[in-house]
Protein backbone atom coordinates (compact mmCIF):
# COMPACT_ATOMS: atom_id res chain seq x y z
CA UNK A 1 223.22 136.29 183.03
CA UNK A 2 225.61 133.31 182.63
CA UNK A 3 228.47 134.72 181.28
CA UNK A 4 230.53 131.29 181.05
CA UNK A 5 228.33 130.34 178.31
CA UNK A 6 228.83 131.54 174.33
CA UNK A 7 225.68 131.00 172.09
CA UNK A 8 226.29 131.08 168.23
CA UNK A 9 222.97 131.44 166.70
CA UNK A 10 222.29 132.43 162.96
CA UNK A 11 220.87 135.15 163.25
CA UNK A 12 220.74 136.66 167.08
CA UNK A 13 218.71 139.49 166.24
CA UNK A 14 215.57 136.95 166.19
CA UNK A 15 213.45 135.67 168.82
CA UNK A 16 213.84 136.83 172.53
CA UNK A 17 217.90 135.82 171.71
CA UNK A 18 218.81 140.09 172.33
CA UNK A 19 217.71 139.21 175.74
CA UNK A 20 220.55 137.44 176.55
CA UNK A 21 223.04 140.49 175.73
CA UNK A 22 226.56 139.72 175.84
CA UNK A 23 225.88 135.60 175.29
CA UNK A 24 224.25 135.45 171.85
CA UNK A 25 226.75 135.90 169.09
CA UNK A 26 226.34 135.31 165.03
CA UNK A 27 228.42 133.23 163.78
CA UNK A 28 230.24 136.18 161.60
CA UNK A 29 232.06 138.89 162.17
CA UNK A 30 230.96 140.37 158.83
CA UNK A 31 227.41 140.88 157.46
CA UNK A 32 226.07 137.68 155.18
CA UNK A 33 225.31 140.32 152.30
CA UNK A 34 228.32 141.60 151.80
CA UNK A 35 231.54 141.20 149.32
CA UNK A 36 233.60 139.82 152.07
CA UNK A 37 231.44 137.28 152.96
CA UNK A 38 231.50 135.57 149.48
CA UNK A 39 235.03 135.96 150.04
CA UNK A 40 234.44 133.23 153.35
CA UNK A 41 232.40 130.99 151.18
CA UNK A 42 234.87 130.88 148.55
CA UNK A 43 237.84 129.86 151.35
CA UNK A 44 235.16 127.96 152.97
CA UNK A 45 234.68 125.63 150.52
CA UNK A 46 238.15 125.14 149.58
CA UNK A 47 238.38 124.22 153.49
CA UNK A 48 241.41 126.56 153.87
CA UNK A 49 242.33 127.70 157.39
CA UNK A 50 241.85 131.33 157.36
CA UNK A 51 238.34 131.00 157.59
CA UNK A 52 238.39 131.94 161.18
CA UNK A 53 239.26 135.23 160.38
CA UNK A 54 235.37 136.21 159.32
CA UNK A 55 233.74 134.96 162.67
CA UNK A 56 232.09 136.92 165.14
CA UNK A 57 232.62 138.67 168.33
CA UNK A 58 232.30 135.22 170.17
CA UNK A 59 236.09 134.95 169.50
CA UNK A 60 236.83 137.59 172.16
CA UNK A 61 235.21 135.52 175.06
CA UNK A 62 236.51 131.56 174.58
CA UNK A 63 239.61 132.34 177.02
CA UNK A 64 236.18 132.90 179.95
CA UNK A 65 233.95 130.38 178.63
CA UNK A 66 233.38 127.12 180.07
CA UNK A 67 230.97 125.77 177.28
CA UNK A 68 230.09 126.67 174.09
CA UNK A 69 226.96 125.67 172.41
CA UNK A 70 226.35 125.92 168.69
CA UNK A 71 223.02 126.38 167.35
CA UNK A 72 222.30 124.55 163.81
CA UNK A 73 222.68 126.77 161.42
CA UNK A 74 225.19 128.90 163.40
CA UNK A 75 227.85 125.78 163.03
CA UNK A 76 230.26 126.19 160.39
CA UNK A 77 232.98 123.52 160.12
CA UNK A 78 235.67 123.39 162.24
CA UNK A 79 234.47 125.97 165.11
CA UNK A 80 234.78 123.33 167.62
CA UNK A 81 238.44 122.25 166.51
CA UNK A 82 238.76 126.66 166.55
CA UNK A 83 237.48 126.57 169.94
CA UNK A 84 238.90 123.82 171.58
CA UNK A 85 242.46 125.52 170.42
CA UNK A 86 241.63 128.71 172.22
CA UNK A 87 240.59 126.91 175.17
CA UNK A 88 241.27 123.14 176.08
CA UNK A 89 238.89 123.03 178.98
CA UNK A 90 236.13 124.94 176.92
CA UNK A 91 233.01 122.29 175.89
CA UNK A 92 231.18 122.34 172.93
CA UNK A 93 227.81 121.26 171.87
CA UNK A 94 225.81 121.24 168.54
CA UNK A 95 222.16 121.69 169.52
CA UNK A 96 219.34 121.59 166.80
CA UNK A 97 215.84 123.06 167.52
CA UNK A 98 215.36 122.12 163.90
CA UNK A 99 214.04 118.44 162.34
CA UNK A 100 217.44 116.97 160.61
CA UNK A 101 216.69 117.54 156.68
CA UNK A 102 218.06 115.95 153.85
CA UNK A 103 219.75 119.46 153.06
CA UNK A 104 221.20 119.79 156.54
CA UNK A 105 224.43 118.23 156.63
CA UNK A 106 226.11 119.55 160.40
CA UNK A 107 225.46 116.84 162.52
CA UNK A 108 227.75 114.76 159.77
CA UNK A 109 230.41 117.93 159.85
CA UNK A 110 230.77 117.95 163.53
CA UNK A 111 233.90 116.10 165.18
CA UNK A 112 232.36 115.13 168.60
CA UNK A 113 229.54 112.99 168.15
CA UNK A 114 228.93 112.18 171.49
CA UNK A 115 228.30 116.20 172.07
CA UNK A 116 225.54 116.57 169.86
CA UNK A 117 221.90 117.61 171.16
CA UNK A 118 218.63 117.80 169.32
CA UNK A 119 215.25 118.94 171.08
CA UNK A 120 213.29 116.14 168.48
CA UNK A 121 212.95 112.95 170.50
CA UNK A 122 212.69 111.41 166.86
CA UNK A 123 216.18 112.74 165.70
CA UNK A 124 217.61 111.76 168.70
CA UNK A 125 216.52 108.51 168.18
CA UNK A 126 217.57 108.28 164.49
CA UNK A 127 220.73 109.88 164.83
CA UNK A 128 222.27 109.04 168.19
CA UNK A 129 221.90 112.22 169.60
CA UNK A 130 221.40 113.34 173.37
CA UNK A 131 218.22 115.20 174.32
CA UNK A 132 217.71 118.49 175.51
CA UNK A 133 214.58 120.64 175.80
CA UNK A 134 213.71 123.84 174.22
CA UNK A 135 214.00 126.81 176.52
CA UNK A 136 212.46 130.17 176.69
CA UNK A 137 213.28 132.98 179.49
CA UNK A 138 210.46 133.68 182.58
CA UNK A 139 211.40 137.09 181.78
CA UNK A 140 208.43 137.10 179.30
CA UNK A 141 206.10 135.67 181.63
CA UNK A 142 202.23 136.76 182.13
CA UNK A 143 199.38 135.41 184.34
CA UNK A 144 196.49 134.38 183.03
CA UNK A 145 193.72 136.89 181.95
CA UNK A 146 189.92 136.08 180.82
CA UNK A 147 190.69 139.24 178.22
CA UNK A 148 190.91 138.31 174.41
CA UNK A 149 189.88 134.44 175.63
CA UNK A 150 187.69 134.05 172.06
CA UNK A 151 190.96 135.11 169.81
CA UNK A 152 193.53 132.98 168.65
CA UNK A 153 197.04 134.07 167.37
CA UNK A 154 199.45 131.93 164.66
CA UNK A 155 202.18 133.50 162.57
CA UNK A 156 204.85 130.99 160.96
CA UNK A 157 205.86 130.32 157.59
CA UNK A 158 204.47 127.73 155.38
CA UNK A 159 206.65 124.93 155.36
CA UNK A 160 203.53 122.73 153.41
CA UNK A 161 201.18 123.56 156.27
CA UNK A 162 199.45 126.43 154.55
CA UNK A 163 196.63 124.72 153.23
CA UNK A 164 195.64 122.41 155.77
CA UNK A 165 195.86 126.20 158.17
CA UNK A 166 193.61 127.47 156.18
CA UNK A 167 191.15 125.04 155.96
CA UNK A 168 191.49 124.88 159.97
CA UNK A 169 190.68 128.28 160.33
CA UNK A 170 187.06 128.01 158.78
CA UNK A 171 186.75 125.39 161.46
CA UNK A 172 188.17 127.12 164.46
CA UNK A 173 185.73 130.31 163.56
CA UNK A 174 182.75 127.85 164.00
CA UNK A 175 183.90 127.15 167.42
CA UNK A 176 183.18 130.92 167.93
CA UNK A 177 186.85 131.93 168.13
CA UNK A 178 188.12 135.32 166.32
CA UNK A 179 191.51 133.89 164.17
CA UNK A 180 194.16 135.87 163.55
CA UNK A 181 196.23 133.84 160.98
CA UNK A 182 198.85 134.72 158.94
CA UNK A 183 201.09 132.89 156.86
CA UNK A 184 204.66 133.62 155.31
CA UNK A 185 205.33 131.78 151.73
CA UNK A 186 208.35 131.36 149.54
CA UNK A 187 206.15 129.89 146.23
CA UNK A 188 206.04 131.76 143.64
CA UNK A 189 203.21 129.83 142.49
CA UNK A 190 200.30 132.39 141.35
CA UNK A 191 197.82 129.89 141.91
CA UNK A 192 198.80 128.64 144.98
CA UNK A 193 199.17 132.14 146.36
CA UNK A 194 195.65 133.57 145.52
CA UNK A 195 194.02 129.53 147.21
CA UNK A 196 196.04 131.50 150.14
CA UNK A 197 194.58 134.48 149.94
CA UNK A 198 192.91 134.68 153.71
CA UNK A 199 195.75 133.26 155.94
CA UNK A 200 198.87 134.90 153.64
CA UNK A 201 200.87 137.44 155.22
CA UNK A 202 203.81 139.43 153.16
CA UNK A 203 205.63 140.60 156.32
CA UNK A 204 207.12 139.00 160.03
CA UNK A 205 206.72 141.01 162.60
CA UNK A 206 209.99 142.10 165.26
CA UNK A 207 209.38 139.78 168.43
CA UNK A 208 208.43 142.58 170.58
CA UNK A 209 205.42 142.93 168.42
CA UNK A 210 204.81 139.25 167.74
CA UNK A 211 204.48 139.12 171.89
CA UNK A 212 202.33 142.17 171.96
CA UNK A 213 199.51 139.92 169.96
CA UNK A 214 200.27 136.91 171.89
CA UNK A 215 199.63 139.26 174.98
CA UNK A 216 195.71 140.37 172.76
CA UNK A 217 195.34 137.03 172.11
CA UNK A 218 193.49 133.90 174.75
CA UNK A 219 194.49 130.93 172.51
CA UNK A 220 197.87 129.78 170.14
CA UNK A 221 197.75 127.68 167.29
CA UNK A 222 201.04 125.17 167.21
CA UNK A 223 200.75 122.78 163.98
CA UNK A 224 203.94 121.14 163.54
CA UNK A 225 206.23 119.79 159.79
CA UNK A 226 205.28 116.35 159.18
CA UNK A 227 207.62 114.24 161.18
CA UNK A 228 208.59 117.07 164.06
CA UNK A 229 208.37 115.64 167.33
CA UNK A 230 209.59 118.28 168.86
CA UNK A 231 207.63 121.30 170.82
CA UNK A 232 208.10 124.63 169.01
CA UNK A 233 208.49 128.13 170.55
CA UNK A 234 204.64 128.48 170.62
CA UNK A 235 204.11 125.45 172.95
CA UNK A 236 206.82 127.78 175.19
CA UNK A 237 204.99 130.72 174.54
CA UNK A 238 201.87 129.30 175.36
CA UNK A 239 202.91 127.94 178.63
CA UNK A 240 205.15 131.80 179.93
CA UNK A 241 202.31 133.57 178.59
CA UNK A 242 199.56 131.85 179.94
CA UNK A 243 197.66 131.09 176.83
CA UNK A 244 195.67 128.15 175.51
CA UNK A 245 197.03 126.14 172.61
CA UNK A 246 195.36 124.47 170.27
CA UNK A 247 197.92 121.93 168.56
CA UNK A 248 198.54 118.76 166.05
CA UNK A 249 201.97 117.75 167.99
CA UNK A 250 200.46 114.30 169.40
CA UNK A 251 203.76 113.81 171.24
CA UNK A 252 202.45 116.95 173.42
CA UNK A 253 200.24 114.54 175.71
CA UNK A 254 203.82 113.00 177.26
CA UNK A 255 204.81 116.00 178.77
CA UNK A 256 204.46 116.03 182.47
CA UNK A 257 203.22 120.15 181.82
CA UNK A 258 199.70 118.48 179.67
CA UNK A 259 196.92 119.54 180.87
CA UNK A 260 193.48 118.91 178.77
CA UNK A 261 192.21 121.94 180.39
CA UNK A 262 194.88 124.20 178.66
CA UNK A 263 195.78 122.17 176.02
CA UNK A 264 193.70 120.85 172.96
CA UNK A 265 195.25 117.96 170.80
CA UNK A 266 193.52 117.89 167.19
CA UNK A 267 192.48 114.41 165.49
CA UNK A 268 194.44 113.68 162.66
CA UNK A 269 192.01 114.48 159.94
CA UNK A 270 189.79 117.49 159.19
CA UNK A 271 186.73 116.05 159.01
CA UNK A 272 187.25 114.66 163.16
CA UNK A 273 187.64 117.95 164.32
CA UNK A 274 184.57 119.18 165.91
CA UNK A 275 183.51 122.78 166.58
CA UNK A 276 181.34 122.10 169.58
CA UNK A 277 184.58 120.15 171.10
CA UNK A 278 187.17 123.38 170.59
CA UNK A 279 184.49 125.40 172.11
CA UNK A 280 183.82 122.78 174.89
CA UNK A 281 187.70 123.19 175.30
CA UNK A 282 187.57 126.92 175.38
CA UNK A 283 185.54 127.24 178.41
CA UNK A 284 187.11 124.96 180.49
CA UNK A 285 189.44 126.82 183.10
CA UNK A 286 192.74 127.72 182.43
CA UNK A 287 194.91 126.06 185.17
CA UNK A 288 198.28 128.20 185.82
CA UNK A 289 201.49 126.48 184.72
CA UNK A 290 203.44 125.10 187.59
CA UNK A 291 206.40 126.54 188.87
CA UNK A 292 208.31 123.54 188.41
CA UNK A 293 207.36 123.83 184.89
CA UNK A 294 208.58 127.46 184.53
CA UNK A 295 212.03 126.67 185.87
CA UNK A 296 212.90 123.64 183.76
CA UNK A 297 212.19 125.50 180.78
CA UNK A 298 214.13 128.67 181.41
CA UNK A 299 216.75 128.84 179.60
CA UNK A 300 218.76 128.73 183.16
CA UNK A 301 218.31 125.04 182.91
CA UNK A 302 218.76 124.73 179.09
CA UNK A 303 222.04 125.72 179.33
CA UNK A 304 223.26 123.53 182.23
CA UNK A 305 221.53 120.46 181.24
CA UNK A 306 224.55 120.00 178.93
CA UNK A 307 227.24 119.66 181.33
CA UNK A 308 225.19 116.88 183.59
């Protein structure tokens, strides 16, 4: 594992990110529900200097590190001033796997604009940024199998998709496919909650189980925030574990990896999508992913597309 390379991610612990052991750092040193930690926000806000003194374990490796790439919501302001202190030679990078929101104010924060990378072709073209792709790790990766080909897999939080999910599923189970579909939400809204009733879930699952039903599972669903451009972690997982996906990213068809055999684009509105065509699409063949593919997606290749 690339050792001249620090990761600050929010929260490591998520993800496949304890994979990459001895790279992946929070951002603190302290936990985020804890006395001293409202002590940081408090000296934080007041932009005073000690605020170093509460971050991570990442701190012990700058002297070693050639680059440095921030995640997000693992920036906090002035890290890259921090790091560049430490170490001269040491690059930094702000990366967002995220769509820019009117909340998220980083990209604005951080002093090097010129070092700032998004994986959404859209907020790279909004906000001046340089493009990198999502990554994933061929650790994970699994041939293709004919088992569990009729059963589809989605767990994700809301994010205003809910509804339109739900309605999908009744149209995905016509196709003849088994949906497994459940949905994290923050609304309080009794209402809205009980409309939810058949795709709500109350729980996440660690990521060694989430990849256990991706494994039982022949198909992914992928249905991106109005306004992503960006592939998600299922479009990855789709393509290392050798699943189908069944998406609403219309960007997807650009990809040099699109294959119509593997992957199914939905129309825009409900009332286009057909049954008979998702089950037309389900017994086409699964073609394997190239191994070109697999490499320039591994997070090998993430992580050195920065320097080039």
């Amino acid at each position: 594992m690339s050792e001249d390379t620090i990761i600050i991610f929010q929260k490591p612990e998520l993800y496949f990110f304890p994979h990459f052991k001895g790279i992946v750092f929070s951002p603190f040193g302290i936990p985020e529900r804890s006395f001293r930690y409202l002590i940081y926000k408090v000296l934080y806000i007041l932009n005073l200097p000690c605020c170093s003194l509460f971050w991570g374990d990442w701190k012990k490796h700058l002297t070693t590190a050639r680059q440095v790439i921030i995640f997000d919501y693992g920036y906090q302001k002035g890290m890259e001033t921090y790091i560049k202190k430490v170490n001269p030679s040491c690059k930094v990078y702000l990366f967002f796997w995220n769509i820019i929101t009117k909340r998220q104010k980083n990209h604005k924060l951080f002093t090097d604009k010129t070092a700032i990378y998004s994986t959404d072709k859209g907020c790279c073209e909004k906000f001046h940024f340089k493009y990198n792709h999502i990554f994933y790790t061929r650790d994970y990766y699994r041939p293709y199998s004919l088992a569990h080909r009729d059963r589809l897999f989605f767990l994700g939080v809301d994010k205003g998709r809910a509804p339109f999910i739900q309605e999908l599923k009744k149209l995905l189970e016509k196709s003849g496919l088994t949906c497994d579909i459940r949905i994290l939400t923050h609304s309080k809204n009794t209402a809205y909650r009980a409309s939810l009733s058949d795709v709500l879930t109350t729980s996440f699952l660690q990521y060694s189980e989430y990849c256990k039903e991706i494994e039982r599972s022949g198909v992914l669903l992928d249905i991106n925030q109005e306004g992503q451009l960006a592939l998600t972690m299922r479009v990855l997982e789709s393509i290392y574990f050798s699943k189908k996906l069944i998406t609403n990213n219309e960007d997807i068809v650009h990809y040099d990896f699109y294959h119509e055999n593997n992957i199914y684009l939905l129309p825009k509105q409900l009332a286009d999508i057909s049954p008979e065509d998702i089950r037309s699409f389900l017994e086409k063949p699964f073609i394997p992913y190239s191994e070109e593919t697999l490499a320039h997606y591994d997070f090998e290749h993430w992580k050195n597309s920065f320097s080039k």
